[in-house]
PDB file of N, CA and C in Angstrom:
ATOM      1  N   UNK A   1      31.686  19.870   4.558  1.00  0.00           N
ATOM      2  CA  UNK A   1      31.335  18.534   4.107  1.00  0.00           C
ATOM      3  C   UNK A   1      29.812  18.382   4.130  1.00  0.00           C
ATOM      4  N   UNK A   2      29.185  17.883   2.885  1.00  0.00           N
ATOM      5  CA  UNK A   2      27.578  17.801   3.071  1.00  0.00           C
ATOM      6  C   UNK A   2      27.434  16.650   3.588  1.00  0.00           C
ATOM      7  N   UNK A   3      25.725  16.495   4.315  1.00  0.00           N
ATOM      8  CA  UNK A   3      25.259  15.782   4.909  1.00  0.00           C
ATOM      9  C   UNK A   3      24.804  14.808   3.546  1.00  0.00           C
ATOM     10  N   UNK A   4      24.571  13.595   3.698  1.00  0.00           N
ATOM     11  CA  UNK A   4      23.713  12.412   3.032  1.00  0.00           C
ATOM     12  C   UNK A   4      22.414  12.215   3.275  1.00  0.00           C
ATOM     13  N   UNK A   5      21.851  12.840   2.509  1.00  0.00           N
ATOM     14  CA  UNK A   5      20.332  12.649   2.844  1.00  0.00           C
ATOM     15  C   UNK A   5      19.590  11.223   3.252  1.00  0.00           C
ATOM     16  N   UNK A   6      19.282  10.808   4.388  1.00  0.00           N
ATOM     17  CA  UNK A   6      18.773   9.431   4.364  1.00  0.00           C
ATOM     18  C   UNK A   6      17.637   9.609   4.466  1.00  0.00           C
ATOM     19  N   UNK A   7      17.460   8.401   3.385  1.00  0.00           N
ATOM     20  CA  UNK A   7      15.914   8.190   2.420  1.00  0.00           C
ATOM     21  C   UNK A   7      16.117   6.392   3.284  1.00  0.00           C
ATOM     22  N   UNK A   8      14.224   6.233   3.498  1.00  0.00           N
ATOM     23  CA  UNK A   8      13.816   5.365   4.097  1.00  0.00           C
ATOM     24  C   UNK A   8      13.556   4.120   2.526  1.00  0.00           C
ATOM     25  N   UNK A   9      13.870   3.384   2.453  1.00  0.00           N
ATOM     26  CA  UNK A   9      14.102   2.157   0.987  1.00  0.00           C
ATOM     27  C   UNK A   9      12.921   1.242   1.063  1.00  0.00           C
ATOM     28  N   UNK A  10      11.936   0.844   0.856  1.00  0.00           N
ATOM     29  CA  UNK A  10      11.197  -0.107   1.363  1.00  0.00           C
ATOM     30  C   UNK A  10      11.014  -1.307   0.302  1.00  0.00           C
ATOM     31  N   UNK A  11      11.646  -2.410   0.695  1.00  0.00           N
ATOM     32  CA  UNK A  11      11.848  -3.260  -0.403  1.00  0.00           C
ATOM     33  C   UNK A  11      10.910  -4.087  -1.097  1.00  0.00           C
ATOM     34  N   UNK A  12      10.652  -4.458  -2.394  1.00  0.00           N
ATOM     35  CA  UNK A  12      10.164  -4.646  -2.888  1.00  0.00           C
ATOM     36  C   UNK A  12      10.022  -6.360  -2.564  1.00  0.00           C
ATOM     37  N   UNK A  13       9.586  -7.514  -1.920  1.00  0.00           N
ATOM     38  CA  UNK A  13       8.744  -8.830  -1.473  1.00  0.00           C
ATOM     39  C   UNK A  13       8.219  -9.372  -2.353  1.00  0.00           C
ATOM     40  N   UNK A  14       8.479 -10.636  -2.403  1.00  0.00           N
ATOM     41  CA  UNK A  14       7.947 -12.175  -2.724  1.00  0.00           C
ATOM     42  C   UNK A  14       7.217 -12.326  -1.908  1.00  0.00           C
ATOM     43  N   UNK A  15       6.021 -13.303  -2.620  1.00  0.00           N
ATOM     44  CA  UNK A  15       4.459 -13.459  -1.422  1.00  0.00           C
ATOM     45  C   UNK A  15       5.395 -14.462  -0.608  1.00  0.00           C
ATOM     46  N   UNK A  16       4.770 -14.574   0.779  1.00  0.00           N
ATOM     47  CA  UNK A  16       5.744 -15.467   1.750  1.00  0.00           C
ATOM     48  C   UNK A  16       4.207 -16.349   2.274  1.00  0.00           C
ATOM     49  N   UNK A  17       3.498 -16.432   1.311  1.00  0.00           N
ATOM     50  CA  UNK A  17       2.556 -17.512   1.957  1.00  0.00           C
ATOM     51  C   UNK A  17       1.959 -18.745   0.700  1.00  0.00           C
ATOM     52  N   UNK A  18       1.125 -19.166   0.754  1.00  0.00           N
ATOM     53  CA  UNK A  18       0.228 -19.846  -0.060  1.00  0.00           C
ATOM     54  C   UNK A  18      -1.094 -19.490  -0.491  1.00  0.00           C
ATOM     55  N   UNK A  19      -0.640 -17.887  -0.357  1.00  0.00           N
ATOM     56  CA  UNK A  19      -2.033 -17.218  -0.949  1.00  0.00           C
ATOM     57  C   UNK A  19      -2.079 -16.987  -2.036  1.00  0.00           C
ATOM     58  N   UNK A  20      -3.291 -17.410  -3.049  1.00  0.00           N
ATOM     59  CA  UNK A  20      -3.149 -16.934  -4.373  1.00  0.00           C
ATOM     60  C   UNK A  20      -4.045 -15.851  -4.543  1.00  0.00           C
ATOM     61  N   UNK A  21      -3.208 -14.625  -5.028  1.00  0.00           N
ATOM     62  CA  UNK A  21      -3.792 -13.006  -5.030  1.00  0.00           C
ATOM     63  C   UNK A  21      -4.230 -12.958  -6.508  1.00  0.00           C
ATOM     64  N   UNK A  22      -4.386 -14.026  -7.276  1.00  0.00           N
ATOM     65  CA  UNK A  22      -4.952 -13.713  -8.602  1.00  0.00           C
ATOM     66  C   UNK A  22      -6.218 -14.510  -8.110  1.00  0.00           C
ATOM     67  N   UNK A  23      -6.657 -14.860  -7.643  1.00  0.00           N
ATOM     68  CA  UNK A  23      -8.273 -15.333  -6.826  1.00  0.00           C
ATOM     69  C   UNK A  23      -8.863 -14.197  -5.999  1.00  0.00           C
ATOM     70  N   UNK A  24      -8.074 -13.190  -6.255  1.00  0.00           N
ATOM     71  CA  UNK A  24      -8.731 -11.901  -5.563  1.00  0.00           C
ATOM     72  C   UNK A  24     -10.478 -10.923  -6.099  1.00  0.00           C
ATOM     73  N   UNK A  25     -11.535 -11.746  -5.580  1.00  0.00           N
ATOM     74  CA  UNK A  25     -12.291 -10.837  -6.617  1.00  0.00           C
ATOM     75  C   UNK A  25     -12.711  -9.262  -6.211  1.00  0.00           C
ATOM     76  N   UNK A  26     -11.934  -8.857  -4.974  1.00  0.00           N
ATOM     77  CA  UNK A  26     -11.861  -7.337  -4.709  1.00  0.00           C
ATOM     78  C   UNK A  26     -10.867  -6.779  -4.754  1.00  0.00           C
ATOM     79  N   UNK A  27     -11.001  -5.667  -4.194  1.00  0.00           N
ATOM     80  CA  UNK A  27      -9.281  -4.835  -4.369  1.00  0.00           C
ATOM     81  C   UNK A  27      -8.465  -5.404  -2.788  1.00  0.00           C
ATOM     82  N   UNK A  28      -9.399  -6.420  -1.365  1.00  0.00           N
ATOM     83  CA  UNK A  28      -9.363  -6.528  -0.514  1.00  0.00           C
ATOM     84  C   UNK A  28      -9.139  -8.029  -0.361  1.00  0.00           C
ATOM     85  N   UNK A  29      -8.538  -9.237   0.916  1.00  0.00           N
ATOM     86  CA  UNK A  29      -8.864 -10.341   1.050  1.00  0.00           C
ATOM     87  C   UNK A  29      -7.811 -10.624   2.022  1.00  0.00           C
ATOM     88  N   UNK A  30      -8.214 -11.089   3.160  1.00  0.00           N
ATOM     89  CA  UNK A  30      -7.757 -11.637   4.611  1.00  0.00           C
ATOM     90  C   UNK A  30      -6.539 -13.084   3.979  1.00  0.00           C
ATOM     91  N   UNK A  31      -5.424 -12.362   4.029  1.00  0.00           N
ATOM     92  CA  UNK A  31      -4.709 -14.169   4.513  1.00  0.00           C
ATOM     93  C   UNK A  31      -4.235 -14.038   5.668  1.00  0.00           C
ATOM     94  N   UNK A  32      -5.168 -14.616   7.023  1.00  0.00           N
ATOM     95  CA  UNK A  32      -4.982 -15.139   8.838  1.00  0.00           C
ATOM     96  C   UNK A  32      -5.019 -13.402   8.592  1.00  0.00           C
ATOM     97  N   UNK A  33      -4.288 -12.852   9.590  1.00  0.00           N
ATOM     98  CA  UNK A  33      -4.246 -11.772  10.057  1.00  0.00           C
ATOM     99  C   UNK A  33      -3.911 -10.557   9.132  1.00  0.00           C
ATOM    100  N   UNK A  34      -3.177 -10.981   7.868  1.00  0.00           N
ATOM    101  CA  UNK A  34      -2.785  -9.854   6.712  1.00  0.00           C
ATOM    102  C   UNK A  34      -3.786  -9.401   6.000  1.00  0.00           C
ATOM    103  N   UNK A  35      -3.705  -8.059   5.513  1.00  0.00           N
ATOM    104  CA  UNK A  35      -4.715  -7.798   5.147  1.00  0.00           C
ATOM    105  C   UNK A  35      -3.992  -7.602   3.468  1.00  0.00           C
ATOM    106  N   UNK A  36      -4.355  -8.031   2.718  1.00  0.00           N
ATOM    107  CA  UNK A  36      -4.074  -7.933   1.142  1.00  0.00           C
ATOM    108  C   UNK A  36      -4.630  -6.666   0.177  1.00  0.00           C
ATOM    109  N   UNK A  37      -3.928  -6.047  -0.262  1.00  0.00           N
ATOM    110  CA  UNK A  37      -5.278  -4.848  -1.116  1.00  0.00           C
ATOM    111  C   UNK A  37      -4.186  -4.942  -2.431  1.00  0.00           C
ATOM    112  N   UNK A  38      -5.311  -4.751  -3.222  1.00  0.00           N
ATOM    113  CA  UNK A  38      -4.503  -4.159  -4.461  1.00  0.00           C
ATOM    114  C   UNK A  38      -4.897  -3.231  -5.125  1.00  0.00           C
ATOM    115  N   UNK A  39      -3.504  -2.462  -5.563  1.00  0.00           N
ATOM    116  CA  UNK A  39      -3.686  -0.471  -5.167  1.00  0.00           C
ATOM    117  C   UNK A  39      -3.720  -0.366  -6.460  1.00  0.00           C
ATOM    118  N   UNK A  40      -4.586   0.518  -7.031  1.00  0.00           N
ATOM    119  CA  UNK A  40      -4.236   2.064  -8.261  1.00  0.00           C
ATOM    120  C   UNK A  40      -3.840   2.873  -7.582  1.00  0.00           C
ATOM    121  N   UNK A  41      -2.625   3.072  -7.614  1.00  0.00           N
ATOM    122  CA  UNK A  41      -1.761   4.538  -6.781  1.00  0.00           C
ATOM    123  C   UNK A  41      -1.851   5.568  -7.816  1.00  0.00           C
ATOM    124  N   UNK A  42      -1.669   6.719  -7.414  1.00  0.00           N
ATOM    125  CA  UNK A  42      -1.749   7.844  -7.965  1.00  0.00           C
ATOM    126  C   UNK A  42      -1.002   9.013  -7.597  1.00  0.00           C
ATOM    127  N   UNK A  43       0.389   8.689  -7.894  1.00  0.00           N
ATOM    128  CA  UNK A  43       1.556   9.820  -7.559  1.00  0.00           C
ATOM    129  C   UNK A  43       1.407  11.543  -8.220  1.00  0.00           C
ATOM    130  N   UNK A  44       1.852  12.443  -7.608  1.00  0.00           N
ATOM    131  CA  UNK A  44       2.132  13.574  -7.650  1.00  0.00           C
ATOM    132  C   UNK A  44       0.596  13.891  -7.903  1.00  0.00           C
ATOM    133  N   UNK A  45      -0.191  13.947  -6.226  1.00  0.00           N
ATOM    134  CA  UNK A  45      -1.808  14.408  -6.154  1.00  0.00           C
ATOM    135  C   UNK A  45      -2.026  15.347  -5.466  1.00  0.00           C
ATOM    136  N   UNK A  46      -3.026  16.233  -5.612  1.00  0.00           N
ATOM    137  CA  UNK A  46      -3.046  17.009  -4.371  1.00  0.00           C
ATOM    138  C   UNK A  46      -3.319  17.109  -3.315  1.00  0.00           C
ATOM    139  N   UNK A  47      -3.396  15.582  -3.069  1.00  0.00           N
ATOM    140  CA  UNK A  47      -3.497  15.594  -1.244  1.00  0.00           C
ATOM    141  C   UNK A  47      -3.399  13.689  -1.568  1.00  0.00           C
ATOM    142  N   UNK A  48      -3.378  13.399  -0.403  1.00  0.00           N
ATOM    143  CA  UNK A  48      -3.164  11.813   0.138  1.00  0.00           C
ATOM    144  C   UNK A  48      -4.453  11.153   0.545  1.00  0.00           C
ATOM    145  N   UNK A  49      -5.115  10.782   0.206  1.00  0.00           N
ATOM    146  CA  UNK A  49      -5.677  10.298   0.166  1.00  0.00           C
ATOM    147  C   UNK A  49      -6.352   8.601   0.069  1.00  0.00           C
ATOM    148  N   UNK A  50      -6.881   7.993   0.744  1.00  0.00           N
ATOM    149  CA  UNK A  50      -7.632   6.722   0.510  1.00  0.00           C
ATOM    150  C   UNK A  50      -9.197   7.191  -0.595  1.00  0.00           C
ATOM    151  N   UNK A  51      -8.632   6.457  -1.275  1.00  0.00           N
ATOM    152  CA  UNK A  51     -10.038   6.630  -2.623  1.00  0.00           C
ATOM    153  C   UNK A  51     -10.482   5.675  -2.403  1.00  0.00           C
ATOM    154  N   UNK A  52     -11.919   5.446  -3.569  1.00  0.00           N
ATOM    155  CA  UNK A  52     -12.599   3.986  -3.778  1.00  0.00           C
ATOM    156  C   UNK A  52     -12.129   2.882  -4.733  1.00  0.00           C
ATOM    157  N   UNK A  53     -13.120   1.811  -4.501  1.00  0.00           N
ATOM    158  CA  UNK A  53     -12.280   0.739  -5.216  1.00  0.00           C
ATOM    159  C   UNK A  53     -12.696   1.139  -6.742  1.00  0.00           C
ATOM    160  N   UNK A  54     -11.915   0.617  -7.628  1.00  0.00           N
ATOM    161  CA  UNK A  54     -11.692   1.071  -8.875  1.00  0.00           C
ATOM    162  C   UNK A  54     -11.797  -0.836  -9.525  1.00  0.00           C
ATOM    163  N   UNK A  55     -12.932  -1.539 -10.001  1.00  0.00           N
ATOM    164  CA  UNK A  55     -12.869  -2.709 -10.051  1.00  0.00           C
ATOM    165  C   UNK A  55     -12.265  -3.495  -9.117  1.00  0.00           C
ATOM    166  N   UNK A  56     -11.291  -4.154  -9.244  1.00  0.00           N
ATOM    167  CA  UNK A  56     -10.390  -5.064  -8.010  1.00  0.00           C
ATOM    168  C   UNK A  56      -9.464  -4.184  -7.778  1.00  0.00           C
ATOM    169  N   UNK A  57      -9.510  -3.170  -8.020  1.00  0.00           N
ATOM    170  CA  UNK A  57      -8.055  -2.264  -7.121  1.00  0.00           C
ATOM    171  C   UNK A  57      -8.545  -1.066  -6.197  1.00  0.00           C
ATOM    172  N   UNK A  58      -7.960  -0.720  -5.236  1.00  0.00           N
ATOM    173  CA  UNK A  58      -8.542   0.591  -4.354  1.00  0.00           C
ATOM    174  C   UNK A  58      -7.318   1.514  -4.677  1.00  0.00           C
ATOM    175  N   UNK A  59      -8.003   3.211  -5.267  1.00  0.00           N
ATOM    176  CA  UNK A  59      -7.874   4.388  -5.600  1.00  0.00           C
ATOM    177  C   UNK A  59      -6.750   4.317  -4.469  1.00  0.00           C
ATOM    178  N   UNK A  60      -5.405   4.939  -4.770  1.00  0.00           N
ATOM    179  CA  UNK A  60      -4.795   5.592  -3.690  1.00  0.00           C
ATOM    180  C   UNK A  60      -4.347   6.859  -3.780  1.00  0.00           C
ATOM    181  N   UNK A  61      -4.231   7.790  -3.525  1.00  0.00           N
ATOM    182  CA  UNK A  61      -3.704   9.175  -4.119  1.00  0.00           C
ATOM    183  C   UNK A  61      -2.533   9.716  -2.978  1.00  0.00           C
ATOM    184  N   UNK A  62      -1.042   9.648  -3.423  1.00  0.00           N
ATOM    185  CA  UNK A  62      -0.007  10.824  -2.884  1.00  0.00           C
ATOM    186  C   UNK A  62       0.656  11.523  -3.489  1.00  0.00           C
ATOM    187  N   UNK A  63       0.933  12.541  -2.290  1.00  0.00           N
ATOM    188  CA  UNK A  63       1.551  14.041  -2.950  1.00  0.00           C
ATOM    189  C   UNK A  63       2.937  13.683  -3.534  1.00  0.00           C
ATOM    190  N   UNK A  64       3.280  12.454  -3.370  1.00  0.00           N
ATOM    191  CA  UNK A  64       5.070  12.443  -4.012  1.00  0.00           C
ATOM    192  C   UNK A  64       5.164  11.896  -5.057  1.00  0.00           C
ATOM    193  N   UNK A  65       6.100  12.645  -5.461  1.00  0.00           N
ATOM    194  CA  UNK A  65       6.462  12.386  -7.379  1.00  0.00           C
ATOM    195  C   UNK A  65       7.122  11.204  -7.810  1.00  0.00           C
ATOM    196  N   UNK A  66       6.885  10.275  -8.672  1.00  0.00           N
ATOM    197  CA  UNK A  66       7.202   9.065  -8.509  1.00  0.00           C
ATOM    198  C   UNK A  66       8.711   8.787  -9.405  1.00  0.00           C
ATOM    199  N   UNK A  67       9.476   9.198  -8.322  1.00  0.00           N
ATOM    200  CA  UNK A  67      11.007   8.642  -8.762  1.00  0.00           C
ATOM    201  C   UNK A  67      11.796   7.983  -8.342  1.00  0.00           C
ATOM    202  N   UNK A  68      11.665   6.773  -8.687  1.00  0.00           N
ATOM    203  CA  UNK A  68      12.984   5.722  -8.191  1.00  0.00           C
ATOM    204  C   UNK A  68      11.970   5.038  -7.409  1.00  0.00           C
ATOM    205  N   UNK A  69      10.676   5.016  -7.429  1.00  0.00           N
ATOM    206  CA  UNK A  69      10.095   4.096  -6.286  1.00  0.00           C
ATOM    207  C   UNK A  69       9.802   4.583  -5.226  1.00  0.00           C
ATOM    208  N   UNK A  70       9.832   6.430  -5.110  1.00  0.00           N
ATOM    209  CA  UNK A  70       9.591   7.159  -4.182  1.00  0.00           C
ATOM    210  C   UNK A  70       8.144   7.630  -3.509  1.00  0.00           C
ATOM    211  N   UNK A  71       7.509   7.550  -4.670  1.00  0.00           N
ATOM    212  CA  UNK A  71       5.953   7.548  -4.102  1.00  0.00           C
ATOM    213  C   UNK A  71       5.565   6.589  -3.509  1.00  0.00           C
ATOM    214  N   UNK A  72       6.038   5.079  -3.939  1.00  0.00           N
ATOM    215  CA  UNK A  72       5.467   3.917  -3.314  1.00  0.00           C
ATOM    216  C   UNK A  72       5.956   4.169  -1.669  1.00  0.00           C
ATOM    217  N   UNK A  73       7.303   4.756  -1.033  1.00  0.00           N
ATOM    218  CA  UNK A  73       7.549   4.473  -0.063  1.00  0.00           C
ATOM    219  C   UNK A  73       6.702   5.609   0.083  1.00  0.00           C
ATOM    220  N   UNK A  74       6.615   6.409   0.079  1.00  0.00           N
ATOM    221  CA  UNK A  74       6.024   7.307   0.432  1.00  0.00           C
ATOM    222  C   UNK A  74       4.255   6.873   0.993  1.00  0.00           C
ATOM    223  N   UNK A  75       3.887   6.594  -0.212  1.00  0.00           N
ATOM    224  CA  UNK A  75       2.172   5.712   0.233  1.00  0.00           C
ATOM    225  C   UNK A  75       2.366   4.865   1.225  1.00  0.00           C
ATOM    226  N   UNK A  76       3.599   3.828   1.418  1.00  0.00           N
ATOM    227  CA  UNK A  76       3.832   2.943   2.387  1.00  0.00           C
ATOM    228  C   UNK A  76       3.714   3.540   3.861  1.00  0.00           C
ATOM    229  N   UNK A  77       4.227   4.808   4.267  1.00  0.00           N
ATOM    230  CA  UNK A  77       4.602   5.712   5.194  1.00  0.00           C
ATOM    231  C   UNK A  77       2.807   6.237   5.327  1.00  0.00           C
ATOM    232  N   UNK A  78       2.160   6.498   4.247  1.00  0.00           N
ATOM    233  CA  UNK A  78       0.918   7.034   4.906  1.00  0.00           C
ATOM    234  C   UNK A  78      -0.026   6.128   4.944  1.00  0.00           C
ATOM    235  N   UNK A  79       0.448   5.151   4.909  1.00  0.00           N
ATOM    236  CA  UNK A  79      -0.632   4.076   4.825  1.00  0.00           C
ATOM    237  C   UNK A  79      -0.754   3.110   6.412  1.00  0.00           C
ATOM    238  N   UNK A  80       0.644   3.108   6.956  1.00  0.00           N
ATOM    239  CA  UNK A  80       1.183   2.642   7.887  1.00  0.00           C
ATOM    240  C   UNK A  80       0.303   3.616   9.163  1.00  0.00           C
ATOM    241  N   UNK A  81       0.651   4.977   8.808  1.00  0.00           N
ATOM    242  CA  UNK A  81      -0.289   5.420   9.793  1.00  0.00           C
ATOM    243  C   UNK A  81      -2.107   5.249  10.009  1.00  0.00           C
ATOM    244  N   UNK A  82      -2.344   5.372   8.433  1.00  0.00           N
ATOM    245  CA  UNK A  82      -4.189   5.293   8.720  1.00  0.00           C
ATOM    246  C   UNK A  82      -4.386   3.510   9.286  1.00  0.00           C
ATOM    247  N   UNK A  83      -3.446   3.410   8.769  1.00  0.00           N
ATOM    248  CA  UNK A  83      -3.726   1.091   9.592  1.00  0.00           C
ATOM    249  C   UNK A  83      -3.076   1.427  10.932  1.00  0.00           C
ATOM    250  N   UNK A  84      -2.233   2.060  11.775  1.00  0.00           N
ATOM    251  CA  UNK A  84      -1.891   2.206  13.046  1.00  0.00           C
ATOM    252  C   UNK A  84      -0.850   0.962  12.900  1.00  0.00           C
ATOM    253  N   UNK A  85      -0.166   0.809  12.076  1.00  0.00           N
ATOM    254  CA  UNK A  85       1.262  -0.201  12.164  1.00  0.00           C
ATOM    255  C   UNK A  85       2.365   0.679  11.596  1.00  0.00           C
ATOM    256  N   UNK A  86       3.737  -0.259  12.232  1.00  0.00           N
ATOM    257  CA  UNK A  86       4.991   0.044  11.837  1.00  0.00           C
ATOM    258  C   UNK A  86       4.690   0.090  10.398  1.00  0.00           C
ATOM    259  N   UNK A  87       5.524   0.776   9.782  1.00  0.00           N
ATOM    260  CA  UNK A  87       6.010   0.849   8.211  1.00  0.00           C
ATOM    261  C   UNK A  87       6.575  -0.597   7.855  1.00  0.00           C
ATOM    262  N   UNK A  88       7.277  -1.156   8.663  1.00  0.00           N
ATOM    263  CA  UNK A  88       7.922  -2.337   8.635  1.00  0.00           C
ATOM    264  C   UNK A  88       7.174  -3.788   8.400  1.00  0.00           C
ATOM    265  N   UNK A  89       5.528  -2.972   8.870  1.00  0.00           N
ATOM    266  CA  UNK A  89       4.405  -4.149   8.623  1.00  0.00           C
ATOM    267  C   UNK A  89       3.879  -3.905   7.686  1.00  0.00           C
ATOM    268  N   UNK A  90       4.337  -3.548   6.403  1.00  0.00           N
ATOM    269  CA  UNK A  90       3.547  -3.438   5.237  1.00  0.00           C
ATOM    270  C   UNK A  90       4.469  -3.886   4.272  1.00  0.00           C
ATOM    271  N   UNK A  91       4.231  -4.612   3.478  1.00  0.00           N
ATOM    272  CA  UNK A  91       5.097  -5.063   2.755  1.00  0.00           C
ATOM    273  C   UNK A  91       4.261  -5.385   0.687  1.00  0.00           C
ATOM    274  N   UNK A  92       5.278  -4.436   0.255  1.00  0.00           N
ATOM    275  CA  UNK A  92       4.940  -4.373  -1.283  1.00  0.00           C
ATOM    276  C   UNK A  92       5.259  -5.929  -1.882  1.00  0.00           C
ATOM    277  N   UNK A  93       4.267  -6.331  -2.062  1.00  0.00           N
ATOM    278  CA  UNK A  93       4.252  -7.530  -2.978  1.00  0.00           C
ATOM    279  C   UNK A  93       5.327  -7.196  -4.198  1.00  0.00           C
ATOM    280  N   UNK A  94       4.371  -6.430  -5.244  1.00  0.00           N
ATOM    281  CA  UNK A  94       5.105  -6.312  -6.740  1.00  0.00           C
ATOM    282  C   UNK A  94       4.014  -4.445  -6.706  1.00  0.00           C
ATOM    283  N   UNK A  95       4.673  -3.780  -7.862  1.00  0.00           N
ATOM    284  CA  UNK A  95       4.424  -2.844  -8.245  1.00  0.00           C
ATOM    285  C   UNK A  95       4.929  -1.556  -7.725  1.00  0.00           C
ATOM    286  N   UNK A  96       6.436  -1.451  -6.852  1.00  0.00           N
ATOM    287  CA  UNK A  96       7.099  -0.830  -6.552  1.00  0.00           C
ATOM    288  C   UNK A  96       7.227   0.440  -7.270  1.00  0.00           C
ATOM    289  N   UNK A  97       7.419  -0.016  -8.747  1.00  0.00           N
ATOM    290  CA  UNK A  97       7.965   1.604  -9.867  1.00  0.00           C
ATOM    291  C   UNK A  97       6.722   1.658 -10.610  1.00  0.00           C
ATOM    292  N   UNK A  98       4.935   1.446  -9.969  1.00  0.00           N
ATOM    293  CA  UNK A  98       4.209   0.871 -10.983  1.00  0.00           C
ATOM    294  C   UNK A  98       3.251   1.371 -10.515  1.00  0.00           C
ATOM    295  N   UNK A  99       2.220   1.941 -10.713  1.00  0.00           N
ATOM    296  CA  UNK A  99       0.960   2.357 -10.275  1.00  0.00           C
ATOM    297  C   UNK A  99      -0.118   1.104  -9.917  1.00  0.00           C
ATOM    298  N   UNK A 100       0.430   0.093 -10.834  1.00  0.00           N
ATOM    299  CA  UNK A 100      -0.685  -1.339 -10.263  1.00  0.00           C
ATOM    300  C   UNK A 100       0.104  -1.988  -8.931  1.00  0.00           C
ATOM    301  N   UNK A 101      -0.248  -1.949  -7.737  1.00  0.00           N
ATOM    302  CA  UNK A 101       0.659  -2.762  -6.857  1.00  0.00           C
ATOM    303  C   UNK A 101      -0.322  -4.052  -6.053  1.00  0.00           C
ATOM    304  N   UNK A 102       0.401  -4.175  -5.652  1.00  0.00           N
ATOM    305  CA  UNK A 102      -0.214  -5.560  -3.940  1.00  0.00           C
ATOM    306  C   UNK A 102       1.015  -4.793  -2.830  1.00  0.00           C
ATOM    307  N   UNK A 103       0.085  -4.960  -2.002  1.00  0.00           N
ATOM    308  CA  UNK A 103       0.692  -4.427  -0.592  1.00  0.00           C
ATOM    309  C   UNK A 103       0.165  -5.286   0.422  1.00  0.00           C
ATOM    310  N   UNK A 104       0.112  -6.426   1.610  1.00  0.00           N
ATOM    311  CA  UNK A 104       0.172  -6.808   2.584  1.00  0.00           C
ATOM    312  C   UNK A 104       0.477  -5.939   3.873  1.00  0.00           C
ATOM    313  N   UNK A 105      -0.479  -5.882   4.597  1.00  0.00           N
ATOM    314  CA  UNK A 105      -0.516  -5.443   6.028  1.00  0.00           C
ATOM    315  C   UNK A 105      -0.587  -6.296   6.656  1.00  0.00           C
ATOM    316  N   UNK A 106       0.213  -6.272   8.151  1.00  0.00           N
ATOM    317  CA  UNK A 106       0.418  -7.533   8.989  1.00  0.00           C
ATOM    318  C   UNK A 106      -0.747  -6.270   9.910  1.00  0.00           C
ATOM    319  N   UNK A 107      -1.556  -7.330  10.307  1.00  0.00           N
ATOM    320  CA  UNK A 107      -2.467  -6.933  11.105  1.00  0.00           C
ATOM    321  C   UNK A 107      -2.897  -5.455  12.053  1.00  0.00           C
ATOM    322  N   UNK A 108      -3.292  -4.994  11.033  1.00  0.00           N
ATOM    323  CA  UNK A 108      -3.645  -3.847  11.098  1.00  0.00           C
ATOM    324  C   UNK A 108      -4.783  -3.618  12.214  1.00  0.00           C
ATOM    325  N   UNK A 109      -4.010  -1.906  12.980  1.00  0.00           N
ATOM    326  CA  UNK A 109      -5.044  -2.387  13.879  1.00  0.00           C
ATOM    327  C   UNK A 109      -6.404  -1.315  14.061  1.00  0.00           C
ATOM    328  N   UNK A 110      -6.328  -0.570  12.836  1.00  0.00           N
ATOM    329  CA  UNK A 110      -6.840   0.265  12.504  1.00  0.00           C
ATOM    330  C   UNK A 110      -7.505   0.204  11.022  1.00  0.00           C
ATOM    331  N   UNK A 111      -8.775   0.041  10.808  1.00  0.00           N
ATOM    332  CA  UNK A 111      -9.059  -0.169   9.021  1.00  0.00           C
ATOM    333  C   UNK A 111     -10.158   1.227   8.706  1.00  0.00           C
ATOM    334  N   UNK A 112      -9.056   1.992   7.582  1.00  0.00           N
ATOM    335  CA  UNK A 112      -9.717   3.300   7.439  1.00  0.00           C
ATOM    336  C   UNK A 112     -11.189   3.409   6.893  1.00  0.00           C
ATOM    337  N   UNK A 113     -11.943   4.682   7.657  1.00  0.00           N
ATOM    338  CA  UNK A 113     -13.252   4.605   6.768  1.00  0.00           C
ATOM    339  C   UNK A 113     -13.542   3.978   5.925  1.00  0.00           C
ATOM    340  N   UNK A 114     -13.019   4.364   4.867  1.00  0.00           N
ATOM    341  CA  UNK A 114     -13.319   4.334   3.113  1.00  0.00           C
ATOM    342  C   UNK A 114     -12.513   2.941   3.185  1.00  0.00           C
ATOM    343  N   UNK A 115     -12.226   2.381   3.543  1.00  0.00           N
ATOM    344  CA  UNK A 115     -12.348   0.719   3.348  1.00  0.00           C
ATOM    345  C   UNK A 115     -13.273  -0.165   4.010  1.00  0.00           C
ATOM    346  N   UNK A 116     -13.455   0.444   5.262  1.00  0.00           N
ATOM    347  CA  UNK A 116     -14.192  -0.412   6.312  1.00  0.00           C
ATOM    348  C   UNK A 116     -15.591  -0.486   5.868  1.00  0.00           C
ATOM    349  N   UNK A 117     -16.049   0.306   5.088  1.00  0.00           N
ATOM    350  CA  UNK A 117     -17.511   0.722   4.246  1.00  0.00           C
ATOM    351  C   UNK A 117     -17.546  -0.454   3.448  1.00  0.00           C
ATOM    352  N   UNK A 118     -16.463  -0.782   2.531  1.00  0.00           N
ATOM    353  CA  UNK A 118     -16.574  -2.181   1.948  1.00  0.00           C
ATOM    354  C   UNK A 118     -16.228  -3.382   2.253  1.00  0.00           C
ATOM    355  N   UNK A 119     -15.382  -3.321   3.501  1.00  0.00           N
ATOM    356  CA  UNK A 119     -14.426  -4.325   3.829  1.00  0.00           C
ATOM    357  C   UNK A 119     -16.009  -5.349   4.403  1.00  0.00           C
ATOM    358  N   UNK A 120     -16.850  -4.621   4.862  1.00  0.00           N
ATOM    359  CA  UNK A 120     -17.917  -5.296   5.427  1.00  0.00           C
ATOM    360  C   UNK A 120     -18.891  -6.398   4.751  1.00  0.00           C
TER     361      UNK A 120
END
């Protein structure tokens, strides 16, 4: 009898505040403790990477091939580590099957290089 591969799902979120992310004039912007970015992802790369901002969006680059929404969890998973939060604290706005996304971090307690250079 084969095993079922379990794959981690990370669902795709409605904003749960009164922030308006089209007033965003970076790829970056604080609502209270969340940290807001909005990504150019870049599935099937050769390495993982945090890139630069690309107008209002920040460069993201991972190694997974984007099927079914698999790279996004995937970026979710390496993203969770360079911020030092659960996976569970990141939450995809919109752009799940999409290279343009919004992603929310609940208070991250870690802000990588290559953001912290601009975040300033």
């Amino acid at each position: 009898m084969a095993k079922k591969k379990k794959t981690a799902v990370i669902q795709e979120k409605t904003e749960s505040s009164n922030f308006n992310s089209k007033r965003m004039k970076s790829f970056y912007a604080w609502d209270g403790d969340i940290l807001v970015l909005n990504v150019l992802g870049t599935p099937s790369a050769k390495r993982d990477i945090i890139g630069k901002p690309k107008g209002n969006q920040l460069k993201i680059s991972v190694t997974a091939k984007p099927v079914a929404g698999k790279a996004t969890d995937y970026m979710v998973r390496f993203l969770a580590k360079e911020f030092g939060v659960n996976i569970k604290d990141i939450e995809v706005v919109f752009g799940r099957m999409n290279i343009n996304k919004q992603l929310r971090i609940k208070a991250p307690k870690v802000l990588p290089r290559s953001i912290a250079k601009y975040a300033n």
